[in-house]
C-alpha atoms as a PDB file:
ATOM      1  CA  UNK A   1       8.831 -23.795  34.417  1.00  0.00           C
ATOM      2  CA  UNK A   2      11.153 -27.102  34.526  1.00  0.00           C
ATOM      3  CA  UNK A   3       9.989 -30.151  36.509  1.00  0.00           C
ATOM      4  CA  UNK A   4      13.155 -29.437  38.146  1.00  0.00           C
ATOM      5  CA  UNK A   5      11.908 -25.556  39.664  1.00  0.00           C
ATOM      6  CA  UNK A   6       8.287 -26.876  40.158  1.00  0.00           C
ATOM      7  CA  UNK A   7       9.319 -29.525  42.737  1.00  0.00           C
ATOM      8  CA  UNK A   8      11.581 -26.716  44.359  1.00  0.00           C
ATOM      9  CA  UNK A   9       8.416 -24.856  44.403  1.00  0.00           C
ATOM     10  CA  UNK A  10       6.037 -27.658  45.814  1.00  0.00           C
ATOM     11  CA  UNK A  11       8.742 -28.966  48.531  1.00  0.00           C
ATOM     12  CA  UNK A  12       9.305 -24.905  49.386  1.00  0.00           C
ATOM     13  CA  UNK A  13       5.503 -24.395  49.696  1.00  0.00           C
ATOM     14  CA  UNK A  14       4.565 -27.970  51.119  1.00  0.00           C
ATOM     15  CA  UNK A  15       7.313 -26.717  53.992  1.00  0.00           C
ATOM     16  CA  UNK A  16       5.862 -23.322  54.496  1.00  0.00           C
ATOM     17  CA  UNK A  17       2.006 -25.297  54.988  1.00  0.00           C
ATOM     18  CA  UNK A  18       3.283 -26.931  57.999  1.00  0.00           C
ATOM     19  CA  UNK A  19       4.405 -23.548  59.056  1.00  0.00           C
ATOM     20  CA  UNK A  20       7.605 -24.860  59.136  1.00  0.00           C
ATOM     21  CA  UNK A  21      11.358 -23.023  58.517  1.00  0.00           C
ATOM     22  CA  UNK A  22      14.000 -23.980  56.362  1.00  0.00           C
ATOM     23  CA  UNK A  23      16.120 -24.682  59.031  1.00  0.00           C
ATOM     24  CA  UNK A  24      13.775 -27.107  61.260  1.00  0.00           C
ATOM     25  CA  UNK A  25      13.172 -29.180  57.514  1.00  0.00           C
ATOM     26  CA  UNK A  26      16.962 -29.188  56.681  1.00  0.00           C
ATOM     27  CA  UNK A  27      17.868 -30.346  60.462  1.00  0.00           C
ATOM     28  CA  UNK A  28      14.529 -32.850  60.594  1.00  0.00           C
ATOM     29  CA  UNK A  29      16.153 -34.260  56.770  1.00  0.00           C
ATOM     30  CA  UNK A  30      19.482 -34.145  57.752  1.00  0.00           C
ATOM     31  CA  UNK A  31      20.414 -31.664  55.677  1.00  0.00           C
ATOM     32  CA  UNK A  32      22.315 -28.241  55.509  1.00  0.00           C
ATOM     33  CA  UNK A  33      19.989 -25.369  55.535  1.00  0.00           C
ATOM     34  CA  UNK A  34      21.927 -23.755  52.866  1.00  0.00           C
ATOM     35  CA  UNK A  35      21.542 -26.728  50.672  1.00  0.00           C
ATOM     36  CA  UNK A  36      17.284 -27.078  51.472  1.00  0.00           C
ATOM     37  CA  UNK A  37      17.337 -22.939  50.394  1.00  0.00           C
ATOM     38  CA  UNK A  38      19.391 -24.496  47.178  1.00  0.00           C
ATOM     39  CA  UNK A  39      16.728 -26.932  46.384  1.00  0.00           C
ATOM     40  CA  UNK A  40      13.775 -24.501  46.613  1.00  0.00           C
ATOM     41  CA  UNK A  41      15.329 -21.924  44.777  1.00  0.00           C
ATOM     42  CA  UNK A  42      16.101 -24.822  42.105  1.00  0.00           C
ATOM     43  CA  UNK A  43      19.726 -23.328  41.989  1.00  0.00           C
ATOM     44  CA  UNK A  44      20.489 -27.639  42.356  1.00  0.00           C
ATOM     45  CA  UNK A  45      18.616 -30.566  41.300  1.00  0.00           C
ATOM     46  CA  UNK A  46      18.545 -33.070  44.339  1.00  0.00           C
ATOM     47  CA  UNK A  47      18.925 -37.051  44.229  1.00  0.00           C
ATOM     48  CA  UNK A  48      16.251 -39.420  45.029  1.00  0.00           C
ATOM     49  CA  UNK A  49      17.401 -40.311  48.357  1.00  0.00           C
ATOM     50  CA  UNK A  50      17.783 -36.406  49.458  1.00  0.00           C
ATOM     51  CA  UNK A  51      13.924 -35.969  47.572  1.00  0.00           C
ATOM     52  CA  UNK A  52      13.216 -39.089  50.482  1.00  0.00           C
ATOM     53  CA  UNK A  53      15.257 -37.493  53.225  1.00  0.00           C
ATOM     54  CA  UNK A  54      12.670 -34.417  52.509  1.00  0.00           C
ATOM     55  CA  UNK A  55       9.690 -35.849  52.309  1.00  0.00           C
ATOM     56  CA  UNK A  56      10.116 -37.797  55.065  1.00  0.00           C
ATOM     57  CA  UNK A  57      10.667 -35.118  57.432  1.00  0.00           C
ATOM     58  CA  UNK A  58       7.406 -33.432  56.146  1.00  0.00           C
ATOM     59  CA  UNK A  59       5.188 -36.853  56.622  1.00  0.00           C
ATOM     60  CA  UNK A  60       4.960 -37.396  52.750  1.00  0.00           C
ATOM     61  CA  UNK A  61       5.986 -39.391  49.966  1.00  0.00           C
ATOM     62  CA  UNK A  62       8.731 -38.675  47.386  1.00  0.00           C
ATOM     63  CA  UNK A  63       6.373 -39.847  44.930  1.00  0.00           C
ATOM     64  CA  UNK A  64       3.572 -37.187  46.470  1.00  0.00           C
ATOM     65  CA  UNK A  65       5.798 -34.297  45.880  1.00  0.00           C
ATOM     66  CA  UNK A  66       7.106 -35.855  42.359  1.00  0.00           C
ATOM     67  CA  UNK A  67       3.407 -35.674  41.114  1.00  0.00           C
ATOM     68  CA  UNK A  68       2.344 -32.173  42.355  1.00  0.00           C
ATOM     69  CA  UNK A  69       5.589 -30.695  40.494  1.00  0.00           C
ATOM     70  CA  UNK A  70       4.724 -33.125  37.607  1.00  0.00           C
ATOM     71  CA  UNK A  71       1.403 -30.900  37.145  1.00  0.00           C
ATOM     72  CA  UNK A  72       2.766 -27.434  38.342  1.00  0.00           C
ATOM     73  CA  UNK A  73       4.747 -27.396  35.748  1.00  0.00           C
ATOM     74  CA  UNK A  74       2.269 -28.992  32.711  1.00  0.00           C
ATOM     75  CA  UNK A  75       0.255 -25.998  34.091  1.00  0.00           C
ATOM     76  CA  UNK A  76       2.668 -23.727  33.733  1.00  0.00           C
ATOM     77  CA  UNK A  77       3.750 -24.866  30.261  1.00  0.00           C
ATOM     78  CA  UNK A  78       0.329 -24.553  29.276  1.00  0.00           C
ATOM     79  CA  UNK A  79      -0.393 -21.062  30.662  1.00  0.00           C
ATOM     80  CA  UNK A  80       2.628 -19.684  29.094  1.00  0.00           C
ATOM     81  CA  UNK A  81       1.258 -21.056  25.452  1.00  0.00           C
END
């Protein structure tokens, strides 16, 4: 797993553990809904300022979310050895 898909992973289940849907996030980060699906699915990698816009709108950090994908994916690098 990239660090890319693990953050789409942590932002998509950080979102989903304050029972939350895509659309409320995307609207609350003044996003497209299409474009937060995009981001969790890792189909796109997002800029700092959209990883902001997110995080924001969840009542987190940027640098919160950065970390948890940071050691997803070590994990998964390491399980897969």
């Amino acid at each position: 797993m990239t660090k890319i898909e693990a953050l789409g992973v942590v932002i998509r289940d950080a979102r989903k553990r304050l029972n939350i849907s895509q659309e409320k996030l995307a609207e609350a980060a003044k996003l497209h809904r299409n474009a937060l699906g995009r981001i969790e699915r890792s189909e796109v990698g997002l800029s700092l300022p959209t990883l902001w816009l997110i995080a924001d709108a969840m009542g987190t950090t940027a640098s919160e979310l950065v970390e948890k994908a940071e050691i997803l994916a070590k994990d998964a690098s390491a399980n897969a050895e």
